[in-house]
Protein backbone atom coordinates (compact mmCIF):
# COMPACT_ATOMS: atom_id res chain seq x y z
CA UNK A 1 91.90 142.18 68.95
CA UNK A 2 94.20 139.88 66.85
CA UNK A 3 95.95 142.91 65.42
CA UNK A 4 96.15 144.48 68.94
CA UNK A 5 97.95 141.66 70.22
CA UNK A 6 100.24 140.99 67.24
CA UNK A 7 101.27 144.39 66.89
CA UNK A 8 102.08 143.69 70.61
CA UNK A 9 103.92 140.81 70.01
CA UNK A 10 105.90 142.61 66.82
CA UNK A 11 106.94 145.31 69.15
CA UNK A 12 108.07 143.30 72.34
CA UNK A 13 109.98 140.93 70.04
CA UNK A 14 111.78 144.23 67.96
CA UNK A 15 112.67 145.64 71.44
CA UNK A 16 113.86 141.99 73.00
CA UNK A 17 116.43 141.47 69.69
CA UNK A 18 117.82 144.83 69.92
CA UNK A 19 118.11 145.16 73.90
CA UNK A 20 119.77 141.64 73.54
CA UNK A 21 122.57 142.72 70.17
CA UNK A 22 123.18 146.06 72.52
CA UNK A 23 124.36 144.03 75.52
CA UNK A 24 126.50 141.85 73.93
CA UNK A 25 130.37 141.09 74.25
CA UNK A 26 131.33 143.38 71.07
CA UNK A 27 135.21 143.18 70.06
CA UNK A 28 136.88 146.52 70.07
CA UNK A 29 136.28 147.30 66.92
CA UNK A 30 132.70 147.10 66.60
CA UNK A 31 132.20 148.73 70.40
CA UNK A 32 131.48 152.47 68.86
CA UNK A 33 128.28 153.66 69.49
CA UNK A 34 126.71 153.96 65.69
CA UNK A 35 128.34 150.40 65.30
CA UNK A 36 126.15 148.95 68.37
CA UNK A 37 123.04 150.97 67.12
CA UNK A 38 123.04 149.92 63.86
CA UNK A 39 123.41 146.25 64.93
CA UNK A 40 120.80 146.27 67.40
CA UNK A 41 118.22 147.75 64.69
CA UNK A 42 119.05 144.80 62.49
CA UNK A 43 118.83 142.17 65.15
CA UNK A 44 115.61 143.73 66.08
CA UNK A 45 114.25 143.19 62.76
CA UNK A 46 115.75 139.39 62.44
CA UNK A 47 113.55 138.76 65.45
CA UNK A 48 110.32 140.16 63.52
CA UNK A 49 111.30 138.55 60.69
CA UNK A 50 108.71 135.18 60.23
CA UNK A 51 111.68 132.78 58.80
CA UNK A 52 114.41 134.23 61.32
CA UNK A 53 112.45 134.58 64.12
CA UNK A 54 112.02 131.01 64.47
CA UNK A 55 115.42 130.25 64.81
CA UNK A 56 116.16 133.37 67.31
CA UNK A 57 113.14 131.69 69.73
CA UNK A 58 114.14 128.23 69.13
CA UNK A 59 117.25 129.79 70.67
CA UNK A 60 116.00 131.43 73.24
CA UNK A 61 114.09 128.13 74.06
CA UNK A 62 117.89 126.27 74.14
CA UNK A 63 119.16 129.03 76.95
CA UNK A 64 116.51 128.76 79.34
CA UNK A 65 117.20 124.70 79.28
CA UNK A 66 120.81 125.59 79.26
CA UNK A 67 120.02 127.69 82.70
CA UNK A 68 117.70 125.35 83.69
CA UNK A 69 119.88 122.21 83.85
CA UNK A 70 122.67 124.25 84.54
CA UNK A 71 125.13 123.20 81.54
CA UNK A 72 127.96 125.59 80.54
CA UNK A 73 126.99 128.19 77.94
CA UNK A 74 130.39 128.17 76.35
CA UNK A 75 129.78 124.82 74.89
CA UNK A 76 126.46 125.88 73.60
CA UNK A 77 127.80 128.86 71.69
CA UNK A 78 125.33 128.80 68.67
CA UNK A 79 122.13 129.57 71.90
CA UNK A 80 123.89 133.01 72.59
CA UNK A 81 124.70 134.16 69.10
CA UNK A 82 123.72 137.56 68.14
CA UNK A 83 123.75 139.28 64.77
CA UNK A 84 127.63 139.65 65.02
CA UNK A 85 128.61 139.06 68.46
CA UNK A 86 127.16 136.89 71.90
CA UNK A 87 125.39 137.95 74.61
CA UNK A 88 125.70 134.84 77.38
CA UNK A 89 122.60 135.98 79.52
CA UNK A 90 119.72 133.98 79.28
CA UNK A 91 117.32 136.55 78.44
C-alpha cells in the first residue's frame, strides 16, 4: 500500500513539474520544441527529487497564499520560478 501510494505521489509530482516548465513564459530563444521538452523532463525530475522538491512545494504553498490574499505575483517572482523560465499560474 505505501509503495502504491508513493509511486502515486512520484508520478503526479513528475507530471505536475513538467506540465508546469511546458507552460511557461519561455524567451524566444528557448521556445523550440526539443528546448521546452528537455526542460520540462528536468523540472519534472527537480520535483521528485527529495532535497528540491521541498523547495518547489514550499513554492507552490507561497502561490496559493499569493492567490489567496490576492497580492501581485510580479513582486513574488521567486513563487513562479521554473527551471529556466516562470509560469505565473497558480497551479
Amino acid at each position: 500500500m505505501t509503495s502504491n501510494f508513493f509511486s502515486f505521489f512520484v508520478g503526479l509530482s513528475y507530471m505536475y513539474g513538467a506540465q508546469r516548465q511546458w507552460k511557461s513564459e519561455n524567451r524566444p530563444s528557448r521556445d523550440l520544441f526539443t528546448e521546452r521538452f528537455a526542460l520540462s523532463l528536468i523540472n519534472g525530475a527537480l520535483y521528485v527529487i527529495p532535497p528540491f522538491s521541498i523547495f518547489k512545494f514550499m513554492s507552490l504553498l507561497n502561490r496559493i497564499e499569493i492567490k489567496y490574499k490576492g497580492l501581485d505575483p510580479t513582486n513574488y517572482k521567486d513563487s513562479y520560478k521554473e527551471f529556466f523560465t516562470y509560469n505565473y499560474n497558480t497551479f
